[in-house]
Structure formats: structure tokens, C-alpha cells
N, C-alpha and C. Protein backbone atom coordinates (compact mmCIF):
# COMPACT_ATOMS: atom_id res chain seq x y z
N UNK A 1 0.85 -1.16 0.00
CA UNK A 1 0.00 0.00 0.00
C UNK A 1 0.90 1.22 0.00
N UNK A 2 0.47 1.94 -0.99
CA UNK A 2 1.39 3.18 -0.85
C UNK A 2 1.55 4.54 -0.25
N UNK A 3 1.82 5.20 0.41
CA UNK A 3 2.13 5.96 1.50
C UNK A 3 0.66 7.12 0.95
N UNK A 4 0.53 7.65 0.07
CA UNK A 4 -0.78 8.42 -0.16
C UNK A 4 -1.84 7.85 0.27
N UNK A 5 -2.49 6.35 -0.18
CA UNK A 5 -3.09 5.73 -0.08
C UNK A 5 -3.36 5.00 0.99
N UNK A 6 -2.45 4.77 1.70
CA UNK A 6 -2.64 4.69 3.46
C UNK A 6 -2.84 5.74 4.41
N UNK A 7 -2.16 7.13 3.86
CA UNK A 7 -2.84 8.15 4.49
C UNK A 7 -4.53 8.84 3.98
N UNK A 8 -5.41 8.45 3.12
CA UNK A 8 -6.08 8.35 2.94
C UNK A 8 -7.23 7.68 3.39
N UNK A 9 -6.57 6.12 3.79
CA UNK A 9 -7.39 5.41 4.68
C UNK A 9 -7.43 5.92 6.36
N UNK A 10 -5.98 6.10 6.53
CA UNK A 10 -6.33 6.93 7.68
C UNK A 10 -7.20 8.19 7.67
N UNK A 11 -7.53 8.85 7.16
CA UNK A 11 -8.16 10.29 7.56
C UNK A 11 -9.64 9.33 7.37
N UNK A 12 -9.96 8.45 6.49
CA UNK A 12 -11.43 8.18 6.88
C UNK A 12 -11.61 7.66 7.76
N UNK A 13 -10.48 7.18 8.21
CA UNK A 13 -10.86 6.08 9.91
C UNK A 13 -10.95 7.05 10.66
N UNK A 14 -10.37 8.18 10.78
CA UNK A 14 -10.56 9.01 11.98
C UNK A 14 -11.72 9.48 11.60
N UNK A 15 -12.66 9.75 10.29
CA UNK A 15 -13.66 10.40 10.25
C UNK A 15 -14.57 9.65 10.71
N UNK A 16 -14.78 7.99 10.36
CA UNK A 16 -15.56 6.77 10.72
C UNK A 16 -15.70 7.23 12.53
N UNK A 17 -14.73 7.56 13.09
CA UNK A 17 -14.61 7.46 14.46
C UNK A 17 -15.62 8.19 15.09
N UNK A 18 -16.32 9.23 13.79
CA UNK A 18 -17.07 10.58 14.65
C UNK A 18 -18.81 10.20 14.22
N UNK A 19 -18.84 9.11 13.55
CA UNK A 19 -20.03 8.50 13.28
C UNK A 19 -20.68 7.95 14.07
N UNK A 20 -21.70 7.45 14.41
CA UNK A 20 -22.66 7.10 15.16
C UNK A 20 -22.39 5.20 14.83
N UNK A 21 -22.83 4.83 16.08
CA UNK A 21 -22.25 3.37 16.49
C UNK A 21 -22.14 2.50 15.37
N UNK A 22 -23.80 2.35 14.30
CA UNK A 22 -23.78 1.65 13.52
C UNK A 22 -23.05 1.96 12.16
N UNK A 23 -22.85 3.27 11.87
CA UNK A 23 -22.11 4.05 10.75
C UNK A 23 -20.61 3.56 10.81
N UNK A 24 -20.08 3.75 11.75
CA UNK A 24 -18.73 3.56 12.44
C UNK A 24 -18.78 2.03 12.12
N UNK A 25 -19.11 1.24 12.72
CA UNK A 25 -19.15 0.26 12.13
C UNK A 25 -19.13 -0.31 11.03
N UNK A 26 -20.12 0.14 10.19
CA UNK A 26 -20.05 -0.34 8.60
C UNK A 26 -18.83 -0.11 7.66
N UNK A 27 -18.38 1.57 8.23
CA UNK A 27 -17.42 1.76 7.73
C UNK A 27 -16.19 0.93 7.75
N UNK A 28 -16.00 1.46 9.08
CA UNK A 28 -14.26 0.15 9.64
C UNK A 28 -14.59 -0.93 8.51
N UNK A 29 -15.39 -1.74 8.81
CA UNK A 29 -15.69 -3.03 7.68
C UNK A 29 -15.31 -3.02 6.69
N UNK A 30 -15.81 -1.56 5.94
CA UNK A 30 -15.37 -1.52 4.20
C UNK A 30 -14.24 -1.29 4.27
N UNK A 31 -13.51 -0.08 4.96
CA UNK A 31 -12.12 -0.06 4.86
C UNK A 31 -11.61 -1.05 5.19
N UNK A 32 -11.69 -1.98 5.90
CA UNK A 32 -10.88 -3.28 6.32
C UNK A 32 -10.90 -4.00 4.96
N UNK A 33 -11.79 -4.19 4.10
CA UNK A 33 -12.35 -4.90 3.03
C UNK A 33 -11.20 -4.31 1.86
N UNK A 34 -11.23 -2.94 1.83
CA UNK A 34 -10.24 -2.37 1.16
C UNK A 34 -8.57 -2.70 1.22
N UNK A 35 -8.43 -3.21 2.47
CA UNK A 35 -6.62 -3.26 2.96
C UNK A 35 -6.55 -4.87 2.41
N UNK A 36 -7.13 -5.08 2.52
CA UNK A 36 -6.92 -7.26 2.13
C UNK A 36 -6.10 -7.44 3.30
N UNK A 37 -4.91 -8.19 3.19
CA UNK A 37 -4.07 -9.04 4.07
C UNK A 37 -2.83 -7.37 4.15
N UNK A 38 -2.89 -7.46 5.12
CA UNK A 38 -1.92 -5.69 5.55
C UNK A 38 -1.05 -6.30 6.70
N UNK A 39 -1.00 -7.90 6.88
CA UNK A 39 -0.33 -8.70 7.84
C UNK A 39 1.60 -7.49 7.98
N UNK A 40 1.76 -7.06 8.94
CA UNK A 40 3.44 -6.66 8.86
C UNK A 40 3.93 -7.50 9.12
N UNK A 41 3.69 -8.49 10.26
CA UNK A 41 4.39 -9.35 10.60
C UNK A 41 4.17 -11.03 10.62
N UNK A 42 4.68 -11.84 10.19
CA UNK A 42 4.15 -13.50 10.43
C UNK A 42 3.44 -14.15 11.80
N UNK A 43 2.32 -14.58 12.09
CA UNK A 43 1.98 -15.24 12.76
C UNK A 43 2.19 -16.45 12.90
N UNK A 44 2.00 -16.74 14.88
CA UNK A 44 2.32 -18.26 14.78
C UNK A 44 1.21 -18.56 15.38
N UNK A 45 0.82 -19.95 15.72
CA UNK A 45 0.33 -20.86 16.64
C UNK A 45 0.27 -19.98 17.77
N UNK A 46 -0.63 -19.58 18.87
CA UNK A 46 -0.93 -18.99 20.03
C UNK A 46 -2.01 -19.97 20.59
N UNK A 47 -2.18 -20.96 21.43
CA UNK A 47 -3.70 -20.97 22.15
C UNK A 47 -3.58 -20.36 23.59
N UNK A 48 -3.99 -19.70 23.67
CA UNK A 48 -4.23 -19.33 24.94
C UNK A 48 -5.79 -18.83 25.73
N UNK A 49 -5.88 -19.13 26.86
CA UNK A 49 -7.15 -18.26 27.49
C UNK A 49 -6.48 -16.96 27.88
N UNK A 50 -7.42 -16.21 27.06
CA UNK A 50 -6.96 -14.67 28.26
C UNK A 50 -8.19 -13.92 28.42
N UNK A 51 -8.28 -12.58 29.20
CA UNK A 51 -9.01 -11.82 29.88
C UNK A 51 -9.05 -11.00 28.95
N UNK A 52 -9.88 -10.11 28.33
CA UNK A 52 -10.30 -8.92 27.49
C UNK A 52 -10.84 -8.00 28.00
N UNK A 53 -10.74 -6.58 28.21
CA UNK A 53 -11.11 -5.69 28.68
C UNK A 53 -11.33 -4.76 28.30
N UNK A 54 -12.81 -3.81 28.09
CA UNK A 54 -12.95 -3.00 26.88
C UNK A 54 -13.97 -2.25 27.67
N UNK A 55 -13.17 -0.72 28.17
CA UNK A 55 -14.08 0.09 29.25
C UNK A 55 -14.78 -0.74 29.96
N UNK A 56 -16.04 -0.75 30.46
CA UNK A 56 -15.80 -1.23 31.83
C UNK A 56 -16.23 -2.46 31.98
N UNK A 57 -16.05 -3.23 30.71
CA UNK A 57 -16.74 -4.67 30.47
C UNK A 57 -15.35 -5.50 30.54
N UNK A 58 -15.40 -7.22 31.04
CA UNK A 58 -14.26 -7.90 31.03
C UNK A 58 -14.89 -9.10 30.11
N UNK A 59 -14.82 -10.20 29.79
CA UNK A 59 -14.72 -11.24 29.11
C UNK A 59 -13.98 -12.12 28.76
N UNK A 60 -13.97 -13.26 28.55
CA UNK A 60 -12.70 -14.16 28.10
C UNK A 60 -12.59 -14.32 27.28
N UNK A 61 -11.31 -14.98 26.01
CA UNK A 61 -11.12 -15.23 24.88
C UNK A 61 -10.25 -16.24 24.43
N UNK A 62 -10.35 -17.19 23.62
CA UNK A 62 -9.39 -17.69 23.22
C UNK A 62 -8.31 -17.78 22.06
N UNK A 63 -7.66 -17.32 22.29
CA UNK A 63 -6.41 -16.31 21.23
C UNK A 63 -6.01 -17.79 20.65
N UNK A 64 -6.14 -17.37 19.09
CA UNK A 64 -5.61 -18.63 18.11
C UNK A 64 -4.21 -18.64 17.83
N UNK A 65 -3.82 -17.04 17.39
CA UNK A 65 -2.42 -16.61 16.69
C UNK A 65 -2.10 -15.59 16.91
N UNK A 66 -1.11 -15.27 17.00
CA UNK A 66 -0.31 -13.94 17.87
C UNK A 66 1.02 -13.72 16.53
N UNK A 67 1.00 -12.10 16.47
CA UNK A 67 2.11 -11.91 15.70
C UNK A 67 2.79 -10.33 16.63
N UNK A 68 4.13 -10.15 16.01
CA UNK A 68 4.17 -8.66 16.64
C UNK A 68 3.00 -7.54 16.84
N UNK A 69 2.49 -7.63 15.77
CA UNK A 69 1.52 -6.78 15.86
C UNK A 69 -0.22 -6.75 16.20
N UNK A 70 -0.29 -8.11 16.19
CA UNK A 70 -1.66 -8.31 16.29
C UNK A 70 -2.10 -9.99 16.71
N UNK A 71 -2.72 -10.29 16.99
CA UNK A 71 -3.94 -11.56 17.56
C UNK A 71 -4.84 -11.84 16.79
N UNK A 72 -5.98 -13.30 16.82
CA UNK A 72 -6.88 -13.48 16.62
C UNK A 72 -7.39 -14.09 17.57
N UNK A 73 -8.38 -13.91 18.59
CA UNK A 73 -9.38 -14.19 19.80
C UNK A 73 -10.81 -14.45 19.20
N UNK A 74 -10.48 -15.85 19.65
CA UNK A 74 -12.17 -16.65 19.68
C UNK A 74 -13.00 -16.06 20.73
N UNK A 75 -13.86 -15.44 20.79
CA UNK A 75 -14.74 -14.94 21.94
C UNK A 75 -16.11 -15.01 21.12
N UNK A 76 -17.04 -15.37 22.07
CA UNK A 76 -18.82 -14.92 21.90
C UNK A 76 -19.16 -13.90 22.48
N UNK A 77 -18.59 -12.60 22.99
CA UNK A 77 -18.80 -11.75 23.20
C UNK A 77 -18.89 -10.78 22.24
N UNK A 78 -19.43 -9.59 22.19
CA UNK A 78 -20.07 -9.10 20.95
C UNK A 78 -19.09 -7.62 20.73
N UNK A 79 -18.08 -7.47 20.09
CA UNK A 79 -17.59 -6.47 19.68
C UNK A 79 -17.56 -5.68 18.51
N UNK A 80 -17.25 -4.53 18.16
CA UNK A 80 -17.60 -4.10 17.14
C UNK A 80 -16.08 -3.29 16.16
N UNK A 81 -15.86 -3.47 14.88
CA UNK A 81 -14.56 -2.94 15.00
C UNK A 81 -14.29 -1.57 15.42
N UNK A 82 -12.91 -0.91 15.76
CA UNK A 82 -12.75 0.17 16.11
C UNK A 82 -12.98 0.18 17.44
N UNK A 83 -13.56 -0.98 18.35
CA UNK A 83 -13.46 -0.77 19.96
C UNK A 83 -12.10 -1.51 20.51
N UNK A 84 -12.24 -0.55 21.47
CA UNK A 84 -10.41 -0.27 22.33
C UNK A 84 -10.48 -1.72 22.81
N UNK A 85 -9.29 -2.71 23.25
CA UNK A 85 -9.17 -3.58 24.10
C UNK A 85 -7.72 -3.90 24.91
N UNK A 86 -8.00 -4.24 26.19
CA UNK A 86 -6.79 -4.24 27.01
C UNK A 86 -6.79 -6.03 27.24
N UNK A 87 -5.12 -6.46 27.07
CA UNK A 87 -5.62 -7.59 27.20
C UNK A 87 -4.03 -8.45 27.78
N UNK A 88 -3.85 -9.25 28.71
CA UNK A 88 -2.59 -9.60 29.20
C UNK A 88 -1.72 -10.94 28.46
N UNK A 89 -0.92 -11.44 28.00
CA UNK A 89 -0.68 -12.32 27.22
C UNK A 89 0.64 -13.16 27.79
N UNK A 90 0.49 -14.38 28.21
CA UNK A 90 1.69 -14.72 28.93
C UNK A 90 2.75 -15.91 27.95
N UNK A 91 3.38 -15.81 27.74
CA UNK A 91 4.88 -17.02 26.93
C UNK A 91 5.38 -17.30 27.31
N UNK A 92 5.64 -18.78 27.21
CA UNK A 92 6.69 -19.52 28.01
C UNK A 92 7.95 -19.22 27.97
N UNK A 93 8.39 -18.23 26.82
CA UNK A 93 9.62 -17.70 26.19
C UNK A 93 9.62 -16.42 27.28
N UNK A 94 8.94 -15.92 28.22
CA UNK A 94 8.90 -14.63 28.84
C UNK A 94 8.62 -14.65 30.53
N UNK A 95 9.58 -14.06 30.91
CA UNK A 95 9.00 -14.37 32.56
C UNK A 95 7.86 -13.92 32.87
N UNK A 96 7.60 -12.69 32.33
CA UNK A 96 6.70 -11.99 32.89
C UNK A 96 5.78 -11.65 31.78
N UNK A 97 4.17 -11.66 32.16
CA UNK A 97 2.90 -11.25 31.13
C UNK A 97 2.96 -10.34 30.84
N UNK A 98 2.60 -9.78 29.11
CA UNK A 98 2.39 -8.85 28.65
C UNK A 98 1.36 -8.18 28.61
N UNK A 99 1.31 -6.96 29.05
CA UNK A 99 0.04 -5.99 29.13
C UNK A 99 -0.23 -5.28 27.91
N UNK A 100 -0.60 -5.60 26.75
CA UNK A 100 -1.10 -5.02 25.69
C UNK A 100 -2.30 -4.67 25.60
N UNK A 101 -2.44 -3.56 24.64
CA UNK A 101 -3.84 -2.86 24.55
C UNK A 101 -3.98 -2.59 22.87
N UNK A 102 -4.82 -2.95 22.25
CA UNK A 102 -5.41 -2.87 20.48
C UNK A 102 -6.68 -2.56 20.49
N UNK A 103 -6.77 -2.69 19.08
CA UNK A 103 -8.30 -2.04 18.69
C UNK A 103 -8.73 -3.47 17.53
N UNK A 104 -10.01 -3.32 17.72
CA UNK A 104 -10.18 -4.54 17.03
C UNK A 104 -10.17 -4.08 15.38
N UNK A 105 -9.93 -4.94 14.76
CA UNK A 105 -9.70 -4.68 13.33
C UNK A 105 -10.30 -5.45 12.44
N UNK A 106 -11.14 -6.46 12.69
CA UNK A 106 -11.49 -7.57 12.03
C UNK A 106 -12.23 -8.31 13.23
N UNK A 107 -13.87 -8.52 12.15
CA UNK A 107 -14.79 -9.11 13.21
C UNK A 107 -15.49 -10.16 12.27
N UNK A 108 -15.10 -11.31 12.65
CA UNK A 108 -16.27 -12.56 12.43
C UNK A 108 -16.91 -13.45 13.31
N UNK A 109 -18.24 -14.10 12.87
CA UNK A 109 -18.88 -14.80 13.58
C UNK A 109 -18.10 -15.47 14.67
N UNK A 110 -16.92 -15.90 14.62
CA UNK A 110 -16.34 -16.76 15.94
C UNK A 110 -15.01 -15.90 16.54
N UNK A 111 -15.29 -14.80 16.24
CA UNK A 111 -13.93 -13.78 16.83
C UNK A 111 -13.77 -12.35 16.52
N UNK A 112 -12.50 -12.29 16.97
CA UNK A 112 -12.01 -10.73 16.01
C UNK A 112 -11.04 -10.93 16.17
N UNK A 113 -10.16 -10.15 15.25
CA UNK A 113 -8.71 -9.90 14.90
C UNK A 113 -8.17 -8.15 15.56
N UNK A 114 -7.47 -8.56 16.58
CA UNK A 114 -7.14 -7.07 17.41
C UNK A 114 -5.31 -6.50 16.77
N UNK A 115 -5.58 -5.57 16.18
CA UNK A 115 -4.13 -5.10 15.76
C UNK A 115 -3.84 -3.99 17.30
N UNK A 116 -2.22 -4.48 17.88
CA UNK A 116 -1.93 -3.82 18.90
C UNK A 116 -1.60 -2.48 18.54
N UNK A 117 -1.52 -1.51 19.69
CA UNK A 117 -1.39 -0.40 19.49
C UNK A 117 0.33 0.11 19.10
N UNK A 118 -0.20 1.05 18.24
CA UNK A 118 1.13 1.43 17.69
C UNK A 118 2.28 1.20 18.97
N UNK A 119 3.28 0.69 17.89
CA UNK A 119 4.57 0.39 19.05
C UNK A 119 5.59 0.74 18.33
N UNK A 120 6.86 0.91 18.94
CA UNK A 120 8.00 1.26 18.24
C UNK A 120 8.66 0.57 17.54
N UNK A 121 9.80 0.31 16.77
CA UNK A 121 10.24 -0.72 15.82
C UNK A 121 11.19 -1.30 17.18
N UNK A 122 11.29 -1.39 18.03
CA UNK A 122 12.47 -1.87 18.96
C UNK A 122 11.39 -2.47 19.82
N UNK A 123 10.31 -2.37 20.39
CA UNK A 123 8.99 -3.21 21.18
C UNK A 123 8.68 -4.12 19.87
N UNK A 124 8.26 -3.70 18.67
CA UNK A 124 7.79 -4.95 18.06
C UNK A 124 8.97 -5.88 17.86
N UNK A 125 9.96 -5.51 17.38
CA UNK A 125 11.06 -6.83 17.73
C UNK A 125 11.08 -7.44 18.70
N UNK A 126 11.54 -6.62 20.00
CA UNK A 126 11.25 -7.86 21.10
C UNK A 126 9.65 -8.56 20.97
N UNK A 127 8.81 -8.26 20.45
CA UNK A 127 7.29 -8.98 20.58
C UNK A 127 7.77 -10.02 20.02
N UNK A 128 8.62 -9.99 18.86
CA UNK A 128 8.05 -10.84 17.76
C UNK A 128 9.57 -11.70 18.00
N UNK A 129 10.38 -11.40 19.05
CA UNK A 129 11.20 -12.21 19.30
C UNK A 129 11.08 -13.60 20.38
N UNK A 130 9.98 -12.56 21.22
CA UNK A 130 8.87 -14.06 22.55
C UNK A 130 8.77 -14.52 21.57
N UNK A 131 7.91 -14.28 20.85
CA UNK A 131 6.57 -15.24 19.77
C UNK A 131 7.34 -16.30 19.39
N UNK A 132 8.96 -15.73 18.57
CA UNK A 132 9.25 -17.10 17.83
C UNK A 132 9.83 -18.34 18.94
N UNK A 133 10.49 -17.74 20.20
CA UNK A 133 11.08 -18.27 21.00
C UNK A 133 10.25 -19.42 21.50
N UNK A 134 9.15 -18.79 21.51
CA UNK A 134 7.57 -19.62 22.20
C UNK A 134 7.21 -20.51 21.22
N UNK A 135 7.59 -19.95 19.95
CA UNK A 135 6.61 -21.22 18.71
C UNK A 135 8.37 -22.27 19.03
N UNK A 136 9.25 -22.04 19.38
CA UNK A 136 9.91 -23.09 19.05
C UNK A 136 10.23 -23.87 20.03
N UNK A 137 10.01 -23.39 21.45
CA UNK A 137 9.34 -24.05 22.39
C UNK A 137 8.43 -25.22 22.58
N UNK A 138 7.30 -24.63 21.51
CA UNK A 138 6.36 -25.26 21.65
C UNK A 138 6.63 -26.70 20.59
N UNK A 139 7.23 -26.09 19.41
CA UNK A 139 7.77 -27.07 18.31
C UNK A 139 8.53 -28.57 18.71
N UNK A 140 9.77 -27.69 20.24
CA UNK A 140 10.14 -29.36 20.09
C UNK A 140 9.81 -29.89 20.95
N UNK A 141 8.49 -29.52 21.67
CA UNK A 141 7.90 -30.74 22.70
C UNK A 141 7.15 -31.81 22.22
């Protein structure tokens, strides 16, 4: 995608933002429809249970795939794209759980796809350095 053309999609997402619940909605959708696969980084294997938190509602989820930048969470809870989520993520590759926070980006019948919040090029490396540590972890058991 080319740098005009991504700033383009951005100014309608921020405009989508000032729309009314169901407008906002439809939109995110089409623009999502517009980007196809905008993957930055490779995903692996993730199952995990985790906690979701989105203002003052909590819920559980079960996260399929994890990349630097983003997740996919199985949940029956009802989200809509463009809503905020806080959510903790633990790897066997990591002592300690990660406290990340995204916006959902992608919504189907058995989930959504949450892209994390902008991070620096030196946080998404280390992200995406757990991840592989963890998929290869997991690989030679």
C-alpha cells in the first residue's frame, strides 16, 4: 500500500470514528475490506485463554495466533470494529505477562482480529522475538 493511499485510509478512519455506532461500524468493515491481508508481521500458533477488557466490560477469549503486531481471539462476546481492548498475554519464552492494549480490526462470527497499538520498531522486535522463541518451544515438545 502506498504511503498516499494509506494516508487516505487513515483520515477516513478518523472520520468513521465521529459516526454514530452503527455508521462507524459499517465503515471500519469496508475499509478493512479495502486493505486485504496488511499482515506486517508472520503469525504463529498462540492458544491461549486470556481476559479482554474493553471500558468497563471484562470477558474471556481464546487467542488462536499472535504476531508482533496483532492476535486473533475466539470470543462470543459481541464487539464491534474500532473498539479499544486491554488484554494480558503470557509465553513460556517470557517471565513476565504482557500488558497489551489494540483495537479490534477484524470481526467474524467466531472472533475478532485485534491489531496492537502502535509500538515502536524496537517493542515490536522484542514482541516478535517471545513469539518465535515460544513457537519453538512449543515445536520441540
Amino acid at each position: 500500500m502506498d504511503v498516499s493511499y494509506k494516508s487516505i485510509i487513515e483520515k477516513i478512519s478518523a472520520l468513521a470514528d465521529q459516526l454514530p455506532d452503527g455508521q462507524r461500524s459499517a465503515l471500519h468493515e469496508l475499509i478493512t475490506s479495502w486493505q486485504g491481508d496488511v499482515r506486517k508481521a508472520s503469525r504463529e500458533s498462540y492458544s491461549e485463554v486470556l481476559t479482554l477488557s474493553s471500558g468497563s466490560a471484562s470477558c474471556y477469549g481464546q487467542a488462536r495466533d499472535v504476531s508482533a503486531t496483532g492476535l486473533f481471539i475466539e470470543t462470543e462476546s459481541q464487539f464491534e470494529i474500532g473498539d479499544r481492548v486491554k488484554m494480558m498475554l503470557t509465553f513460556i519464552s517470557a517471565p513476565n505477562p504482557l500488558r497489551l492494549s489494540g483495537t479490534v480490526v477484524r470481526k467474524q462470527a467466531n472472533g475478532i482480529g485485534v491489531q496492537f497499538d502502535e509500538r515502536s520498531q524496537s517493542q515490536i522486535n522484542e514482541l516478535d522475538s517471545i513469539i518465535a522463541k515460544h513457537a519453538l518451544i512449543l515445536r520441540s515438545r
